[in-house]
Protein backbone atom coordinates (compact mmCIF):
# COMPACT_ATOMS: atom_id res chain seq x y z
CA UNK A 1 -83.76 -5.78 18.84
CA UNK A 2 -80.43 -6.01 16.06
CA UNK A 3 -80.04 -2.95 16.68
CA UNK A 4 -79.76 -3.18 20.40
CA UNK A 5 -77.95 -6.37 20.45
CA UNK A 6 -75.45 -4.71 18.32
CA UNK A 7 -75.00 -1.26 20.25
CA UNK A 8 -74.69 -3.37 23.82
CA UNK A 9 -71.98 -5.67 21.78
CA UNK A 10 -69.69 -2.49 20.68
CA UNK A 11 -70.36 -0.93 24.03
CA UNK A 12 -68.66 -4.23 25.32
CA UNK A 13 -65.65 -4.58 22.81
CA UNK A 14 -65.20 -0.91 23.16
CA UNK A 15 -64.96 -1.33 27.34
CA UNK A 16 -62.70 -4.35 26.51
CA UNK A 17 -60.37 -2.57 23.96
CA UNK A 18 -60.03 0.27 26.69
CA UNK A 19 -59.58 -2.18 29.99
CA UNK A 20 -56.93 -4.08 27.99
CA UNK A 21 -55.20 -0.69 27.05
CA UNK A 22 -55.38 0.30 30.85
CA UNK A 23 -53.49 -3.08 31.86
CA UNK A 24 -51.14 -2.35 29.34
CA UNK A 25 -50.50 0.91 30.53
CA UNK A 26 -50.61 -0.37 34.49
CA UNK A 27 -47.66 -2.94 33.47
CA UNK A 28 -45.50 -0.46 31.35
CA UNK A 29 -45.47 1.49 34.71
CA UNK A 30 -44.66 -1.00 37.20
CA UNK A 31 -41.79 -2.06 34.46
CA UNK A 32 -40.64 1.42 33.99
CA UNK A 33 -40.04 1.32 38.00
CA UNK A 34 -38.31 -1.98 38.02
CA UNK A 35 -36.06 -0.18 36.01
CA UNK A 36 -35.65 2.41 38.51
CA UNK A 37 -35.48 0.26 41.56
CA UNK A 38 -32.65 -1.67 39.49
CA UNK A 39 -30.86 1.44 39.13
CA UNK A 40 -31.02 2.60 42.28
CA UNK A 41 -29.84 -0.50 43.72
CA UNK A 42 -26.76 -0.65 41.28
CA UNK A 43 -25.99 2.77 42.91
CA UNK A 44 -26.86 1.52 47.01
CA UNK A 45 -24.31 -1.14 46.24
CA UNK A 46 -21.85 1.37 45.04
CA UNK A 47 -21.89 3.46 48.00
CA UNK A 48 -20.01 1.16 50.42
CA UNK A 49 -17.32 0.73 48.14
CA UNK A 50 -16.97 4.96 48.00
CA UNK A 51 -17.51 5.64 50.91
CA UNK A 52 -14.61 2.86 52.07
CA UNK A 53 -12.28 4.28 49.78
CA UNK A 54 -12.07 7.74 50.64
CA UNK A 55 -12.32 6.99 54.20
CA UNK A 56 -8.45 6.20 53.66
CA UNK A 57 -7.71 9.82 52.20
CA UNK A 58 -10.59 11.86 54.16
CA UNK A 59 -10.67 10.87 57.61
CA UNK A 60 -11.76 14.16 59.35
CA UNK A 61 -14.58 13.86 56.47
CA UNK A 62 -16.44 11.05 58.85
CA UNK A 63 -19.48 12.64 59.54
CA UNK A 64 -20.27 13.71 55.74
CA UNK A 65 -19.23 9.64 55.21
CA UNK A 66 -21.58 8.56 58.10
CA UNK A 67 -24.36 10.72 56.30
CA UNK A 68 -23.99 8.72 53.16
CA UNK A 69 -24.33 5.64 54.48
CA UNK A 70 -27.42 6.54 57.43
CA UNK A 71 -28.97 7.95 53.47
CA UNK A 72 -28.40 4.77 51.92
CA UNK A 73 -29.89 2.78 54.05
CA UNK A 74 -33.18 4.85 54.62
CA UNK A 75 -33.83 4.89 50.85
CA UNK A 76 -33.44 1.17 50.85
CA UNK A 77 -36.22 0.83 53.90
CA UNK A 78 -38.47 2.38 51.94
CA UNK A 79 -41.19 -0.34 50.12
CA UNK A 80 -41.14 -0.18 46.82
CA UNK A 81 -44.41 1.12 46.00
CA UNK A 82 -43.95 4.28 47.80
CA UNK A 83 -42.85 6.30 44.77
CA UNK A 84 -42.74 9.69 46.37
CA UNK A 85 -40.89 8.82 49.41
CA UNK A 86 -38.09 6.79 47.61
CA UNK A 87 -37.93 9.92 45.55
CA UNK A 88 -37.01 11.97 48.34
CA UNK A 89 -34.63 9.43 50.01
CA UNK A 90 -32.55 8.87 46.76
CA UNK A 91 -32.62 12.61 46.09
CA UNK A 92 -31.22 13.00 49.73
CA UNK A 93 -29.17 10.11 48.93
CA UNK A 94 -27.89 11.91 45.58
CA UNK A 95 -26.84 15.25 47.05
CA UNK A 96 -25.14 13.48 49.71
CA UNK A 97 -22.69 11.47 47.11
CA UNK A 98 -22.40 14.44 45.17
CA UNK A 99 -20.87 16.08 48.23
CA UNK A 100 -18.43 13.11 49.03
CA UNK A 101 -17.17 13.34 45.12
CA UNK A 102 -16.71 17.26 45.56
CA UNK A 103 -14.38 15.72 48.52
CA UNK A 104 -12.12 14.40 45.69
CA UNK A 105 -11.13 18.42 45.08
CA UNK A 106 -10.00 18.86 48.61
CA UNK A 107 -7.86 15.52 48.36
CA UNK A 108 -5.45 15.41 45.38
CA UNK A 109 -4.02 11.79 46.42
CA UNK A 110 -7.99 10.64 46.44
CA UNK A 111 -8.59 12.68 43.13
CA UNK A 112 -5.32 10.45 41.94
CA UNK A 113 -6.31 7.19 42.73
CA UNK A 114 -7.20 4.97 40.54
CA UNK A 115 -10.20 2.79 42.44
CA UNK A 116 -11.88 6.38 43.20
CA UNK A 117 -11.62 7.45 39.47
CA UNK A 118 -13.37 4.07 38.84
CA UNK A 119 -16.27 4.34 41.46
CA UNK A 120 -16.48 7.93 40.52
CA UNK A 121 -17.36 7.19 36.97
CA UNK A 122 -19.66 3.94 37.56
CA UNK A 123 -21.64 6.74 39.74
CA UNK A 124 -21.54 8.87 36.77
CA UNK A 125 -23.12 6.35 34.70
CA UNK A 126 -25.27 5.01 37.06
CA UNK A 127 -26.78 8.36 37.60
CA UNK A 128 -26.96 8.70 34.06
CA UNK A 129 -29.13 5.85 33.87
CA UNK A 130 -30.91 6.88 36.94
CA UNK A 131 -32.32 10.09 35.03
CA UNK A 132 -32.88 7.25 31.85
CA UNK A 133 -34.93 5.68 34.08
CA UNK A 134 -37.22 8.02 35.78
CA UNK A 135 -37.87 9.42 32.49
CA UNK A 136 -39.63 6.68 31.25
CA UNK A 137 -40.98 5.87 34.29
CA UNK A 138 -42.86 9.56 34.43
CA UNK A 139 -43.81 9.18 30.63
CA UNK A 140 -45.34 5.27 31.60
CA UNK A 141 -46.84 6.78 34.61
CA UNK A 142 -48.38 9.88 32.34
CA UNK A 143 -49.76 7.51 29.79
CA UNK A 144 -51.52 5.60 32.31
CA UNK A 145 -52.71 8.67 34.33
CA UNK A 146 -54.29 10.06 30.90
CA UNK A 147 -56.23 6.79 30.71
CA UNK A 148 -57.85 6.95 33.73
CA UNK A 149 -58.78 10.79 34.16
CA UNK A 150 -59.85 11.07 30.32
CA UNK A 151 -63.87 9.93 29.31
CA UNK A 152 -64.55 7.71 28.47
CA UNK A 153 -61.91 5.58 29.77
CA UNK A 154 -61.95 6.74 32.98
CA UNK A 155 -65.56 5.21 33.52
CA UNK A 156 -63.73 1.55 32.94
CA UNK A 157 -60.70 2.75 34.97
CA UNK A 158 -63.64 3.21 38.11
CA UNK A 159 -65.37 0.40 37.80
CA UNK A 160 -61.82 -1.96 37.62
CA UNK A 161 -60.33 -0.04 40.74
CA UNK A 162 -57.23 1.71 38.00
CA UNK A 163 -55.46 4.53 39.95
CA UNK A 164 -53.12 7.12 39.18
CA UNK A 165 -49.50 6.61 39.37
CA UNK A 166 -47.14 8.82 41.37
CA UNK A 167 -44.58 10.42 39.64
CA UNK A 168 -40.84 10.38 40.34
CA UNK A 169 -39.91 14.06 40.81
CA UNK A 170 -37.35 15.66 42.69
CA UNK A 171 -37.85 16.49 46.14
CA UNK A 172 -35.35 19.21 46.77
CA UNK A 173 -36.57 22.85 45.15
CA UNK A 174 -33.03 23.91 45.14
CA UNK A 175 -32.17 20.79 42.67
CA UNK A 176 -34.71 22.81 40.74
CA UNK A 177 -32.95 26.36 40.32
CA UNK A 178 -30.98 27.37 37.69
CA UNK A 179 -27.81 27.59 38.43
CA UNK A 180 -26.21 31.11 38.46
CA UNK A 181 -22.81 31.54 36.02
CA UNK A 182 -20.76 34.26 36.75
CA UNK A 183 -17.71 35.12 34.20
């Protein structure tokens, strides 16, 4: 009777150590995206302020300014716990601004100014920390989707409804490729 007493109170502690280590998990994920939804919203506010300045130097450029913007907005309708499709928005999103900076080459009074030069680098750092970001929210994500596909913690995962987290990958396969150097 000890004996069985004992065994049914470490199989308890044990399936509280592992719940608790799941929530832990859970809430180092949904932190980890904060921290990608602030980013990302650091960079949607940055884009209006772009876009307006090199509408002065790049006016025939409206349509490829239009696109950032119609971009922009669609990766701010999507909720926030659709991980996958906000991926693919902001990498839509990204490709978009990096076009509008490659403008900046095709403009030397643009590439000259000095509020462009300043956007242009908060993008670079934003970007920076967008990468920052989704790296630790894939490594928060993988820790928690280890815990609930490995035995035996994926029997408590079950039974307390835990679920896999989506990662944040890039969309685009041709973000993927290497890119070809020729000398």
């Amino acid at each position: 009777m000890f004996t069985t007493l004992a065994i049914l109170a470490a199989v308890a502690l044990y399936a509280v150590f592992v719940y608790n280590g799941l929530v832990k998990s859970r809430q180092m994920t949904e932190e980890a995206w904060s921290g990608i939804d602030v980013q990302l919203k650091r960079r949607a506010d940055l884009v209006p302020n772009l876009i307006e300045t090199v509408k002065g130097y790049a006016t025939h450029e409206k349509s490829t300014l239009e696109e950032v913007v119609e971009l922009r907005n669609r990766a701010q309708a999507v909720p926030s716990g659709d991980v996958a499709g906000r991926a693919a928005a902001e990498g839509l999103l990204g490709q978009a601004l990096g076009r509008v900076v490659a403008l900046a080459e095709a403009y030397p009074d643009l590439k000259a100014n000095q509020n462009f030069l300043e956007l242009q680098k908060s993008l670079e750092t934003i970007e920076g920390e967008i990468q920052m970001s989704r790296r630790y929210y894939n490594g928060a994500a993988r820790d928690l989707n280890v815990k609930v596909d490995s035995f035996p913690s994926n029997l408590v995962a079950g039974q307390f409804g835990f679920s896999k987290a989506g990662y944040f990958e890039i969309a685009n396969d041709a973000d993927r490729a290497v890119p070809t150097v020729k000398f």
